[in-house]
Protein backbone atom coordinates (compact mmCIF):
# COMPACT_ATOMS: atom_id res chain seq x y z
CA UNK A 1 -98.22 -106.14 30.72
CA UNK A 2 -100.29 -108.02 28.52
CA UNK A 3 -102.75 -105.81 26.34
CA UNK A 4 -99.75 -102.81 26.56
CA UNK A 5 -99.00 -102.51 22.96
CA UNK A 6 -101.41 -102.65 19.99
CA UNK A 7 -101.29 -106.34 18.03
CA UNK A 8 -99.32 -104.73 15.18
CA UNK A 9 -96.68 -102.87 17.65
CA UNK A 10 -94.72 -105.78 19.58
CA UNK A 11 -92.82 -104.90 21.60
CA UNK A 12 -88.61 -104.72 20.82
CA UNK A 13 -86.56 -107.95 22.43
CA UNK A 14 -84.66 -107.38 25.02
CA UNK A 15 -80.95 -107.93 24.20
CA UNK A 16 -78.09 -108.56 26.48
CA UNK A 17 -74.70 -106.53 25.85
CA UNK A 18 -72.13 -109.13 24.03
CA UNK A 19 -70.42 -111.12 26.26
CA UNK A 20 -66.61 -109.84 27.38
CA UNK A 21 -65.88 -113.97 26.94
CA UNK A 22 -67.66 -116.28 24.11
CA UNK A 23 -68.92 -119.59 25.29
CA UNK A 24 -71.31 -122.13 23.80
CA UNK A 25 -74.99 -123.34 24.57
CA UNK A 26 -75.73 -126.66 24.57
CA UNK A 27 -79.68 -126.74 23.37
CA UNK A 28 -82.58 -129.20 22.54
CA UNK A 29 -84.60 -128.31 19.57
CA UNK A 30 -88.31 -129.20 19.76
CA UNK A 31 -91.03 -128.93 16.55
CA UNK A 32 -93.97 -128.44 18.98
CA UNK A 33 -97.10 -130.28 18.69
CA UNK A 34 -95.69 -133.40 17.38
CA UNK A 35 -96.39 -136.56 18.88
CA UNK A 36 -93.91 -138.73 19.48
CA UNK A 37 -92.32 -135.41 19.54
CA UNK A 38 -89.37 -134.38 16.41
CA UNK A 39 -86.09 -133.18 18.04
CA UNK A 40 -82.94 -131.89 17.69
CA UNK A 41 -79.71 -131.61 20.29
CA UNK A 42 -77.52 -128.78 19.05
CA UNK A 43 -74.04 -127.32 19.82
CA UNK A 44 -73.60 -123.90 19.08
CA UNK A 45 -71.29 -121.03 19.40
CA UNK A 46 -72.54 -118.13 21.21
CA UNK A 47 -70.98 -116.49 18.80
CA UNK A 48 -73.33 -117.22 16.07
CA UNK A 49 -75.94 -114.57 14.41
CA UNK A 50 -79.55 -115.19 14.62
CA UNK A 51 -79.39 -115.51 10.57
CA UNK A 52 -76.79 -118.34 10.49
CA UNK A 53 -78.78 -120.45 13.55
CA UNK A 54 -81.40 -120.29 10.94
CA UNK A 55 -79.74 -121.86 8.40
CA UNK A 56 -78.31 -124.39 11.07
CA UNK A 57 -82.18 -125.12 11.99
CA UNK A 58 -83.10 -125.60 8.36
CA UNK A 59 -80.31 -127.66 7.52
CA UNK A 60 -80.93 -129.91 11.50
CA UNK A 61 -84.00 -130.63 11.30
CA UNK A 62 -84.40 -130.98 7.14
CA UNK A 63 -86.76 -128.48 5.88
CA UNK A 64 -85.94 -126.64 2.71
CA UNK A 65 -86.28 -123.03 3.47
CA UNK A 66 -89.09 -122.26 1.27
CA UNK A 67 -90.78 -119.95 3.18
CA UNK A 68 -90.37 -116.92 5.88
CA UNK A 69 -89.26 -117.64 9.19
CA UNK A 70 -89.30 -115.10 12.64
CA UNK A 71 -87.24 -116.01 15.92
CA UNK A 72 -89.26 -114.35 18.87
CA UNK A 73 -88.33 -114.27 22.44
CA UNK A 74 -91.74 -115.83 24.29
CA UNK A 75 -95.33 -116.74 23.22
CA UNK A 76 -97.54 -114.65 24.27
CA UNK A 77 -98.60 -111.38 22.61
CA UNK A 78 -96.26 -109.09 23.74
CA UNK A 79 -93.50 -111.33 23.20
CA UNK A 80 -90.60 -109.56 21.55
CA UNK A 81 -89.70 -110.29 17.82
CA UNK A 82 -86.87 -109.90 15.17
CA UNK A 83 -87.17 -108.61 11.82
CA UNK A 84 -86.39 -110.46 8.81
CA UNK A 85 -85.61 -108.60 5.39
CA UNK A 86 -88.70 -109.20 4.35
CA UNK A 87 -90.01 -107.62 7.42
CA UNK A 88 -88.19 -104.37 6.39
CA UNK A 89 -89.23 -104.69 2.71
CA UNK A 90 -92.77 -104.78 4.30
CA UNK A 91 -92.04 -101.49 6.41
CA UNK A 92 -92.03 -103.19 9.45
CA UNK A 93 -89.39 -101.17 12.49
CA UNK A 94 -87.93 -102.95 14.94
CA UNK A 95 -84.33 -104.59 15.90
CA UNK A 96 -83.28 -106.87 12.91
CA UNK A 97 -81.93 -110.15 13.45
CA UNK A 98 -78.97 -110.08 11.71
CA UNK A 99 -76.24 -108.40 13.63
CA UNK A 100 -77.80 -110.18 16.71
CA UNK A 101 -75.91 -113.06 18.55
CA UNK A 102 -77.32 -115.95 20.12
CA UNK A 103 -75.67 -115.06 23.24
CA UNK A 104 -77.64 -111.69 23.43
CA UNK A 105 -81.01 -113.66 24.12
CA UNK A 106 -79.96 -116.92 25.63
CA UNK A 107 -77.51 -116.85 28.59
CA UNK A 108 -78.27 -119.42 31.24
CA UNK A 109 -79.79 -123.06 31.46
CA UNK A 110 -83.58 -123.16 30.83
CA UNK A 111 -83.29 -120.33 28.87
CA UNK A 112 -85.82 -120.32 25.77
CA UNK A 113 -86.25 -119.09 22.18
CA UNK A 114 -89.14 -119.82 19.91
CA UNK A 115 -88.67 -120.22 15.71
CA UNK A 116 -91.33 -120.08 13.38
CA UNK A 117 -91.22 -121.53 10.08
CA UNK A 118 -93.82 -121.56 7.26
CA UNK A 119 -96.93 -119.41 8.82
CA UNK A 120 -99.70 -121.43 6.53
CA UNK A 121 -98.66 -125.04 8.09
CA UNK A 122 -97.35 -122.69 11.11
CA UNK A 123 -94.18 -124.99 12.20
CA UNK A 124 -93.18 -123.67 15.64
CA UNK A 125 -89.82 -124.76 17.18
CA UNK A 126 -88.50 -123.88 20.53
CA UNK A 127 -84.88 -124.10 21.76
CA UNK A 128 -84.12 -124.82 25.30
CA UNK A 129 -80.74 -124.01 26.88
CA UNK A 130 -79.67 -127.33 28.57
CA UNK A 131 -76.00 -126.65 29.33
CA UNK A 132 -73.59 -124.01 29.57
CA UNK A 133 -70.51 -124.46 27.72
CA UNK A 134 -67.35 -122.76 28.84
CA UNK A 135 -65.71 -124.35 25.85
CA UNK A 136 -67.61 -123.29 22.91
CA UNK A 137 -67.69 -125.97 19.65
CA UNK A 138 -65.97 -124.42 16.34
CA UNK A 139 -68.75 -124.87 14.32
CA UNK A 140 -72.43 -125.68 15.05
CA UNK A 141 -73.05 -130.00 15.47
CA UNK A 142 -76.24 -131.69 15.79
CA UNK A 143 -75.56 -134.43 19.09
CA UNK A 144 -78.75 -135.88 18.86
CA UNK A 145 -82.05 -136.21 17.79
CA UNK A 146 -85.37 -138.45 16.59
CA UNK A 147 -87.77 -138.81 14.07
CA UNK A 148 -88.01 -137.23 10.35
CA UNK A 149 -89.06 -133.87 9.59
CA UNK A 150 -92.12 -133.32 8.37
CA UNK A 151 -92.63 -133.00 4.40
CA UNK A 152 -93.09 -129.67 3.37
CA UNK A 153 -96.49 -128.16 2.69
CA UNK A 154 -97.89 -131.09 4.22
CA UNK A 155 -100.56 -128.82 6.12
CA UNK A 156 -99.26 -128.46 9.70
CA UNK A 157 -99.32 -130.81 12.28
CA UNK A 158 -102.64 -132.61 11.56
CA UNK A 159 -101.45 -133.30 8.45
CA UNK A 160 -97.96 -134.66 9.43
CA UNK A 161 -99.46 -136.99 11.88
CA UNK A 162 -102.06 -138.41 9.20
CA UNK A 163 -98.49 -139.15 6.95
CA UNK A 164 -96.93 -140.31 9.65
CA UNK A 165 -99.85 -143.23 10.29
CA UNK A 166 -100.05 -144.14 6.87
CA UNK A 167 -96.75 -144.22 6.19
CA UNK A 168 -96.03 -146.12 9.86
CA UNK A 169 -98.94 -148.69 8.64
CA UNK A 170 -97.08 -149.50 5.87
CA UNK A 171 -98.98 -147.45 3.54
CA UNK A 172 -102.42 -148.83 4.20
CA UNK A 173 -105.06 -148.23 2.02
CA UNK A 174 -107.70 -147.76 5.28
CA UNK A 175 -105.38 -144.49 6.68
CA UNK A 176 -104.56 -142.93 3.28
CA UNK A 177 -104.75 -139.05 4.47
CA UNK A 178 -108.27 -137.69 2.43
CA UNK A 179 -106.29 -134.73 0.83
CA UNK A 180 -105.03 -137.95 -1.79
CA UNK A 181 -107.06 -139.00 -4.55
CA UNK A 182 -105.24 -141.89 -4.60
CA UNK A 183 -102.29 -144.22 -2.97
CA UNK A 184 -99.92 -143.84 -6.31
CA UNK A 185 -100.47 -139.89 -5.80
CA UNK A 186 -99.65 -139.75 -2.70
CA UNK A 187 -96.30 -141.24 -3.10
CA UNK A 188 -95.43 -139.53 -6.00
CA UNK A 189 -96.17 -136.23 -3.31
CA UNK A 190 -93.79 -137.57 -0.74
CA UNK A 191 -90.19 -136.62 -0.56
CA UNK A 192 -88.19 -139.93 -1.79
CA UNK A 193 -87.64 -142.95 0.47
CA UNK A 194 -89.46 -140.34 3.23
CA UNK A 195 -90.16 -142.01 6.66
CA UNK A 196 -91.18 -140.67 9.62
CA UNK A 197 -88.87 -142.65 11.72
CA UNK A 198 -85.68 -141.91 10.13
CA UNK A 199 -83.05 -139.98 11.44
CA UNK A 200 -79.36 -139.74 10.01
CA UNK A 201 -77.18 -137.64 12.06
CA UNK A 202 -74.17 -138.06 10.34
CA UNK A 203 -75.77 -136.24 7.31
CA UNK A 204 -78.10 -133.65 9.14
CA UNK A 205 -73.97 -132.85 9.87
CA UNK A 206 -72.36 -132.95 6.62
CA UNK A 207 -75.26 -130.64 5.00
CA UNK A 208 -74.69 -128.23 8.41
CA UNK A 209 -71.01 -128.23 7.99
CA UNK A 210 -71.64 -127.49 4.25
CA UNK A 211 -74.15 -124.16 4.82
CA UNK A 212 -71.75 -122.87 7.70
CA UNK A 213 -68.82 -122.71 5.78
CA UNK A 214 -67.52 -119.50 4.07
CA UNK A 215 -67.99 -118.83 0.43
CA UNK A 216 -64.92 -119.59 -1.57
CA UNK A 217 -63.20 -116.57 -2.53
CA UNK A 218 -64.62 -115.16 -6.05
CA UNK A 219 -64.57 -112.25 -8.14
CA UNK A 220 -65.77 -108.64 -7.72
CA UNK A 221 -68.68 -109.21 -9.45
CA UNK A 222 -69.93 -112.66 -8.24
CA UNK A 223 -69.23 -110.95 -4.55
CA UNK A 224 -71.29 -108.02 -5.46
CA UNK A 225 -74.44 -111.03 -6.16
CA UNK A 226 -73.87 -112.78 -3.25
CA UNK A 227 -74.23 -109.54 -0.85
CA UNK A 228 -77.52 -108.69 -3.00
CA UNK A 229 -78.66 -112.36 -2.49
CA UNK A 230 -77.89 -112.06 0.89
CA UNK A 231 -79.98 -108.84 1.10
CA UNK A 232 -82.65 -110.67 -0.30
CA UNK A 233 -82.86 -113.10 2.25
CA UNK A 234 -81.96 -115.64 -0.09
CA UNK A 235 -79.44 -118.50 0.60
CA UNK A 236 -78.94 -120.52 -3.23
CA UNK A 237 -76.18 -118.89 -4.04
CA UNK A 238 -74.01 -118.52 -1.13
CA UNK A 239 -74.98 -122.03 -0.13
CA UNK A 240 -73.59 -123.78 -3.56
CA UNK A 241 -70.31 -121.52 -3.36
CA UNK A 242 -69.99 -122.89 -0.22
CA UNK A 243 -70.24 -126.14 -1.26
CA UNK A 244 -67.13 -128.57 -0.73
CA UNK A 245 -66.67 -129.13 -4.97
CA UNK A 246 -66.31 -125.10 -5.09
CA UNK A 247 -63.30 -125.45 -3.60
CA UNK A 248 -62.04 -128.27 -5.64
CA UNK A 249 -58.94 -127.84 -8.35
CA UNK A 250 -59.26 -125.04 -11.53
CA UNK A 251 -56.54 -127.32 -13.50
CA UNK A 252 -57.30 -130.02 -16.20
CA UNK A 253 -54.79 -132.04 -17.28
CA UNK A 254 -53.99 -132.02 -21.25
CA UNK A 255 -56.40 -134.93 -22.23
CA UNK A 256 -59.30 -133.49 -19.94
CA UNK A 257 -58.62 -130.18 -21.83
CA UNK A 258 -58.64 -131.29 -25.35
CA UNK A 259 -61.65 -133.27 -24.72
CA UNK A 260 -64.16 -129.89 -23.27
CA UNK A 261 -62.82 -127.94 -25.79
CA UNK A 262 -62.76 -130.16 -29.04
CA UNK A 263 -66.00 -128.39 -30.64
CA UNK A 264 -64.11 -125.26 -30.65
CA UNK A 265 -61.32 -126.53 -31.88
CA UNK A 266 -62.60 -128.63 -34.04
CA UNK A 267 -63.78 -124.95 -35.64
CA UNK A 268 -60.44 -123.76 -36.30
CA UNK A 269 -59.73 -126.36 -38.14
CA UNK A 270 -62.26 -125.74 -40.65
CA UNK A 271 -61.59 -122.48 -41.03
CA UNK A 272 -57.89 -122.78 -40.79
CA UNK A 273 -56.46 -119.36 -41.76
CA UNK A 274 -59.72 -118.22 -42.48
CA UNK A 275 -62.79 -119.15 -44.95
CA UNK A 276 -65.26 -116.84 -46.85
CA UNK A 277 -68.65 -116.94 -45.97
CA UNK A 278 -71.85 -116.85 -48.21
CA UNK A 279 -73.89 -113.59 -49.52
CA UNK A 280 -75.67 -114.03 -46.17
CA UNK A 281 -73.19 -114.69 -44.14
CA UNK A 282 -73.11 -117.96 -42.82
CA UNK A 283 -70.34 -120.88 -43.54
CA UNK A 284 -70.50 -122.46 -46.68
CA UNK A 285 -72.46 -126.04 -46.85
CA UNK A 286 -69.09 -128.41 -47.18
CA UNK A 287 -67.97 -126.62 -43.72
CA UNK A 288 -71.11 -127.32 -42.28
CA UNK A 289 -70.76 -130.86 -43.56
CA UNK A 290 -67.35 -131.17 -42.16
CA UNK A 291 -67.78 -129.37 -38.94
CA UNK A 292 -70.98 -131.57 -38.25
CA UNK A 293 -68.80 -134.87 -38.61
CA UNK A 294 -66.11 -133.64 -36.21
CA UNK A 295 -68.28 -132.61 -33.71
CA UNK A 296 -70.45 -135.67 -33.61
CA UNK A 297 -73.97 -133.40 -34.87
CA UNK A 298 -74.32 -136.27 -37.77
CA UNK A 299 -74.85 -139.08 -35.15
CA UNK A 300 -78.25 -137.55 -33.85
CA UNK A 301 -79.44 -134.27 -36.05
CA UNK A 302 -82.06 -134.78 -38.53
CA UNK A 303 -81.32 -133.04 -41.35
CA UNK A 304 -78.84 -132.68 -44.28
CA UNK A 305 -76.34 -130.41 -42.28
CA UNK A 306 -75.01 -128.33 -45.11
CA UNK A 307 -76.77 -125.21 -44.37
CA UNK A 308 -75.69 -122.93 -41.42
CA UNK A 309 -78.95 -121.45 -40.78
CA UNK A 310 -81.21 -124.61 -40.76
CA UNK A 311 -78.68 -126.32 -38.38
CA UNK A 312 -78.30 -124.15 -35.14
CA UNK A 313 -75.93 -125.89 -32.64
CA UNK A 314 -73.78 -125.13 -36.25
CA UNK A 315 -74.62 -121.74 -35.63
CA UNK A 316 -74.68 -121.92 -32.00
CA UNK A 317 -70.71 -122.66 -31.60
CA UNK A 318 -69.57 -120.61 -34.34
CA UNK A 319 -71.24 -117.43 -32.76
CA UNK A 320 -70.16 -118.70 -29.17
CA UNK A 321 -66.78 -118.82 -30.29
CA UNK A 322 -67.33 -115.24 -32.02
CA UNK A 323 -68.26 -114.21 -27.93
CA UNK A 324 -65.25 -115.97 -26.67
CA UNK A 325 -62.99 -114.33 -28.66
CA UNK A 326 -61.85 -117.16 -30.73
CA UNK A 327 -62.90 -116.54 -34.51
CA UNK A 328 -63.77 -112.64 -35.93
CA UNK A 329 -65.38 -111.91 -38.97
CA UNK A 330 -64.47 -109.72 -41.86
CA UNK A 331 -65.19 -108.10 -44.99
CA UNK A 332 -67.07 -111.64 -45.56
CA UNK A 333 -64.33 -114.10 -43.85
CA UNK A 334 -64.46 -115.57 -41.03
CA UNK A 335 -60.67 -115.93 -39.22
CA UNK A 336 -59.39 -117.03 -36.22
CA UNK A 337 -57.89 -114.58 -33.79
CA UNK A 338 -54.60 -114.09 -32.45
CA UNK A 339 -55.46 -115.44 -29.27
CA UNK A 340 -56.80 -118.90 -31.00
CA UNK A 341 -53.78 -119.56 -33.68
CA UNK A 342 -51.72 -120.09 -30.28
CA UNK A 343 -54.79 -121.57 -28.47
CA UNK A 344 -55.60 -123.98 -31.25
CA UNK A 345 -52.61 -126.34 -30.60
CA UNK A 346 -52.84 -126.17 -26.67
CA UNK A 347 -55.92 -127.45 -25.93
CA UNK A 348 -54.58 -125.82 -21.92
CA UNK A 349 -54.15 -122.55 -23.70
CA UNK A 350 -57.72 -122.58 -24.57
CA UNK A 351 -59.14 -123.44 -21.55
CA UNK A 352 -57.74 -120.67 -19.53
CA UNK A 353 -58.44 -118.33 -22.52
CA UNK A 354 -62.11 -119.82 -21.96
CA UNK A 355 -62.32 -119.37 -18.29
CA UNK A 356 -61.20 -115.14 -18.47
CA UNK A 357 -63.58 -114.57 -20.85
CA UNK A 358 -66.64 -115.99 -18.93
CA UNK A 359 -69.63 -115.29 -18.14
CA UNK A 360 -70.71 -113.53 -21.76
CA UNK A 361 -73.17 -111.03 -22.09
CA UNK A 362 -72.54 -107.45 -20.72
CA UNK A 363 -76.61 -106.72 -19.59
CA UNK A 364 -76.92 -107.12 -16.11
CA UNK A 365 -79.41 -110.36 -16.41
CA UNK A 366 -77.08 -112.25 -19.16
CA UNK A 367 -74.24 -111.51 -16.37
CA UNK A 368 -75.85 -112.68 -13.51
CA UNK A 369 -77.50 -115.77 -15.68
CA UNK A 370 -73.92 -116.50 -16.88
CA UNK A 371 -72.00 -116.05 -12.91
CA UNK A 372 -74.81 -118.47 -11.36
CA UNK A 373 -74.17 -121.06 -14.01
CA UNK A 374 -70.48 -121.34 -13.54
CA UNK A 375 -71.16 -121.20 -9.99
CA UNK A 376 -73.31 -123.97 -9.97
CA UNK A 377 -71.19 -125.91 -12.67
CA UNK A 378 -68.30 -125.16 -10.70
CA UNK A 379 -70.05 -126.77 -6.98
CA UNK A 380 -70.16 -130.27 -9.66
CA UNK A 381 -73.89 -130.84 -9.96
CA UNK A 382 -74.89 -132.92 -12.55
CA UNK A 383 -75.80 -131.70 -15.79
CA UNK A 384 -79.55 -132.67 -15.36
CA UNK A 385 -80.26 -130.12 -12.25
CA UNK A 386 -78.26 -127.48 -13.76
CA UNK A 387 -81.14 -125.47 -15.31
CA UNK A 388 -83.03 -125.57 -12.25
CA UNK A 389 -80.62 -124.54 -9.80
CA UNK A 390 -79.57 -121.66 -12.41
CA UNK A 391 -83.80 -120.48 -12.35
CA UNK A 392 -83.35 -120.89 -8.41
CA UNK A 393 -80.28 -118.81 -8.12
CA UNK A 394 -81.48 -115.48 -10.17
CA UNK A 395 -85.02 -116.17 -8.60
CA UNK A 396 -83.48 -115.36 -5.33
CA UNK A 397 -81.39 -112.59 -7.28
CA UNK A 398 -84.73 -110.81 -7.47
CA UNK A 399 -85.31 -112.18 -11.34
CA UNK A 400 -89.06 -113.56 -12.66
CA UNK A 401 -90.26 -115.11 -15.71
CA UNK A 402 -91.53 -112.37 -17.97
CA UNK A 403 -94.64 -114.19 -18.54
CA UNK A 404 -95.25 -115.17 -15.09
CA UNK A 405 -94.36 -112.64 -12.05
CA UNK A 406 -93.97 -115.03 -9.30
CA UNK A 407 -92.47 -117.73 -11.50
CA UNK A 408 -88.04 -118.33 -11.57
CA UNK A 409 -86.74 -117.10 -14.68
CA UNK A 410 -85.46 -119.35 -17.41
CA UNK A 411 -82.16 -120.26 -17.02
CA UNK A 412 -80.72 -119.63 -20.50
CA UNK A 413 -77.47 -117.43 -21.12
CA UNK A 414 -74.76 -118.20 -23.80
CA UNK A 415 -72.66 -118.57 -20.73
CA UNK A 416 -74.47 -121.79 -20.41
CA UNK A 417 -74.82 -122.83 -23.79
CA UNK A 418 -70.82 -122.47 -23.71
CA UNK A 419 -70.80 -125.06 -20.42
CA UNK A 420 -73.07 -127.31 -22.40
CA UNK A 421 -71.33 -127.40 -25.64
CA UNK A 422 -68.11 -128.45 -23.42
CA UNK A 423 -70.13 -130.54 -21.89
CA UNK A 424 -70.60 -132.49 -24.42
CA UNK A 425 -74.07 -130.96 -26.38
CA UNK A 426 -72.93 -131.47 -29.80
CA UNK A 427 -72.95 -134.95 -29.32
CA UNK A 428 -76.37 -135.08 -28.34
CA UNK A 429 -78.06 -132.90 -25.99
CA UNK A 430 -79.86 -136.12 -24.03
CA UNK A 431 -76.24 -137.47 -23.02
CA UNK A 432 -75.71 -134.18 -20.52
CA UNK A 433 -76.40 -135.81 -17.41
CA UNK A 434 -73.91 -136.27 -14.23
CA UNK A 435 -70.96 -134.12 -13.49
CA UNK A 436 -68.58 -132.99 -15.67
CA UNK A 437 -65.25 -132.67 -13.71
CA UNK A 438 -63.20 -130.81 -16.63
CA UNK A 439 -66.38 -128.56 -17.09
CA UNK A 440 -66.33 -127.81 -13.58
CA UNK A 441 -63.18 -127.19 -13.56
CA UNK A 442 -62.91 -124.24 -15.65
CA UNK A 443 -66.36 -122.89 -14.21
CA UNK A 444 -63.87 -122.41 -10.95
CA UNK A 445 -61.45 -121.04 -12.55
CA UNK A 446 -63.49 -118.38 -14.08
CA UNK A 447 -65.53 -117.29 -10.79
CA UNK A 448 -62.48 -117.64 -8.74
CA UNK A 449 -60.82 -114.34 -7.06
CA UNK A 450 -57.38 -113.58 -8.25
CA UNK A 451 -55.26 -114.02 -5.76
């Protein structure tokens, strides 16, 4: 009865026992309060867990999953609710959602559960049962469905539907929403080429076929991250080694090879058998000179290049190679290894050398730094987002900025600096941009699970 349980005691949904025979539900997803109202029409597997229908409602209906969600089972106050991980990090008790099954709460036609996402703009979704099916679909598919979702952080409803006008009016000076100083600031707010009338099914599809799929297989390590992501709630990581380009090829043919790994290379042939190094220990100025010119550092540095310590990505690739395992110093030399006199001459050689010995670093944040940039040089985004995705990926890891506690970390690891240099860094750290196949390439074949 209503009034039966205190407001911070809800009461526990009631589950049904898991179905002796899986079938499918056919529902309609409805953002409530919009008018003309948003929608989605949804396959799914009865099969599927209450934290995986999330992701299929993120991904449907376009939001970004920036902030807590809760799937209840009715409306009113003693409506039954599942935990989240954040929940439990709270100390919240009560049945968490993610063992649970969509088939435990929804069985028949007209049968309902309610989603809310974002409780400052308060976005509250219901899904409707509106067929049966004995045949259930492989994989969750969107059927159906109208109109945009709303931009994120927009402030609720109200202020969706003042976007929505202006935006409808043809951007209108007369209905620019008040919260904009100005017309120029308000579209430099919205998401790009935003409307509210615009709805592409095809690929609301493509990015829920991409966030259903399972994780390529990867290493001990990278596996051990992805469950502690996963505890975290967080979705970065598992989402981008699910991405398509993860499972793309680890082999580069010979040309693709010599070109990533020409800085390197072009460092064992300065040193050939090995050089001695000054009182201080850096390479002697004509090195510099020479390793500047083969790497392409003359074209852009500023600077006369003939001193080691005044010219870092000089320094930079030397010690990277040092980490890699490629040059050793001595008693004052510096010599190539064993592994590069063989590796030298096959540019192949080198790569896979490269790839085994990645991520550097043996504290746990230079690992984890180094595993989420080859993972998300390895999914092929371009160069120019790979920073941020890197901060995004350890800041669902449970990593900050040490000057700022709620802020992502920064992003750099010599694990990085390594992907950059291949990239193409020496030549110019402005002409990163776009994906680097051969780069990506060995990223793979360094997170990938032996098999």
């Amino acid at each position: 009865m209503a009034g039966q349980y205190p407001y911070w005691k809800r009461p526990e949904p009631q589950l049904r026992p898991v179905p002796d025979v899986t079938r499918g539900f056919r529902v309609r997803l409805d953002l409530l309060d919009t008018k003309p109202p948003v929608w989605r029409r949804l396959d799914l597997p009865g099969g599927i867990t209450l934290p995986r229908l999330h992701v299929v409602i993120q991904e449907a209906m376009g939001w970004t999953d920036s902030h807590l969600h809760k799937f209840r089972t009715g409306t009113g106050p003693d409506a039954g609710e599942f935990l989240t991980q954040f929940d439990l990090d709270e100390g919240d008790e009560g049945i968490v959602e993610d063992d649970v099954r969509l088939d435990q709460v929804l069985a028949a036609v007209g049968d309902r559960l309610w989603y809310d996402y974002d409780f400052g703009d308060g976005w509250r979704h219901r899904l409707r049962v509106e067929a049966v099916l004995d045949e259930p679909p492989t994989a969750p598919v969107c059927i159906k469905g109208k109109l945009a979702c709303p931009p994120e952080d927009c402030g609720g409803v109200w202020g969706y539907t003042e976007l929505a006008e202006w935006v409808r009016s043809d951007y209108d000076d007369a209905r620019l929403p008040h919260v904009f100083p100005s017309k120029g600031d308000a579209l430099s707010w919205l998401p790009e080429a935003w409307h509210p009338d615009e709805f592409d099914l095809a690929e609301i599809n493509e990015r829920i076929s991409w966030v259903t799929a399972d994780p390529v297989a990867v290493t001990e390590e990278l596996a051990s991250l992805l469950d502690l992501s996963a505890n975290r709630g967080a979705r970065q990581l598992r989402d981008t080694l699910a991405h398509p380009a993860s499972y793309g090829t680890t082999r580069l043919d010979g040309e693709e090879a010599a070109r990533i790994t020409e800085p390197f290379r072009a460092l064992l042939d300065v040193i050939g058998e090995g050089q001695p190094l000054t009182a201080s220990g850096y390479l002697k100025p004509t090195l510099v000179k020479q390793l500047a010119q083969a790497t392409g550092l003359t074209e852009w540095w500023i600077g006369k290049v003939n001193r080691e310590d005044l010219t870092w990505p000089i320094w930079q690739l030397r010690d990277l190679a040092r980490q890699l395992g490629l040059v050793a110093v001595r008693s004052g030399r510096i010599t190539p290894t064993r592994v590069a006199r063989g590796a030298g001459a096959d540019p192949q050689a080198m790569v896979e050398h490269i790839s085994k010995r990645l991520p550097l670093g043996r504290k746990p944040a230079e690992r984890h730094a180094g595993w989420t940039a080859l993972a998300t040089v390895g999914a092929e985004s371009p160069a120019e987002h790979w920073k941020d995705q890197i901060s995004e990926m350890m800041y669902g890891l449970g990593w900050r900025d040490g000057r700022h506690m709620f802020a992502p970390p920064q992003p750099h690891s010599a694990t990085l600096e390594t992907l950059e240099i291949m990239a193409g860094s020496m030549r110019g750290p402005t002409r990163i941009r776009g994906v680097h196949l051969g780069v990506a390439a060995l990223a793979r074949g360094a997170i990938r699970a032996e098999v």
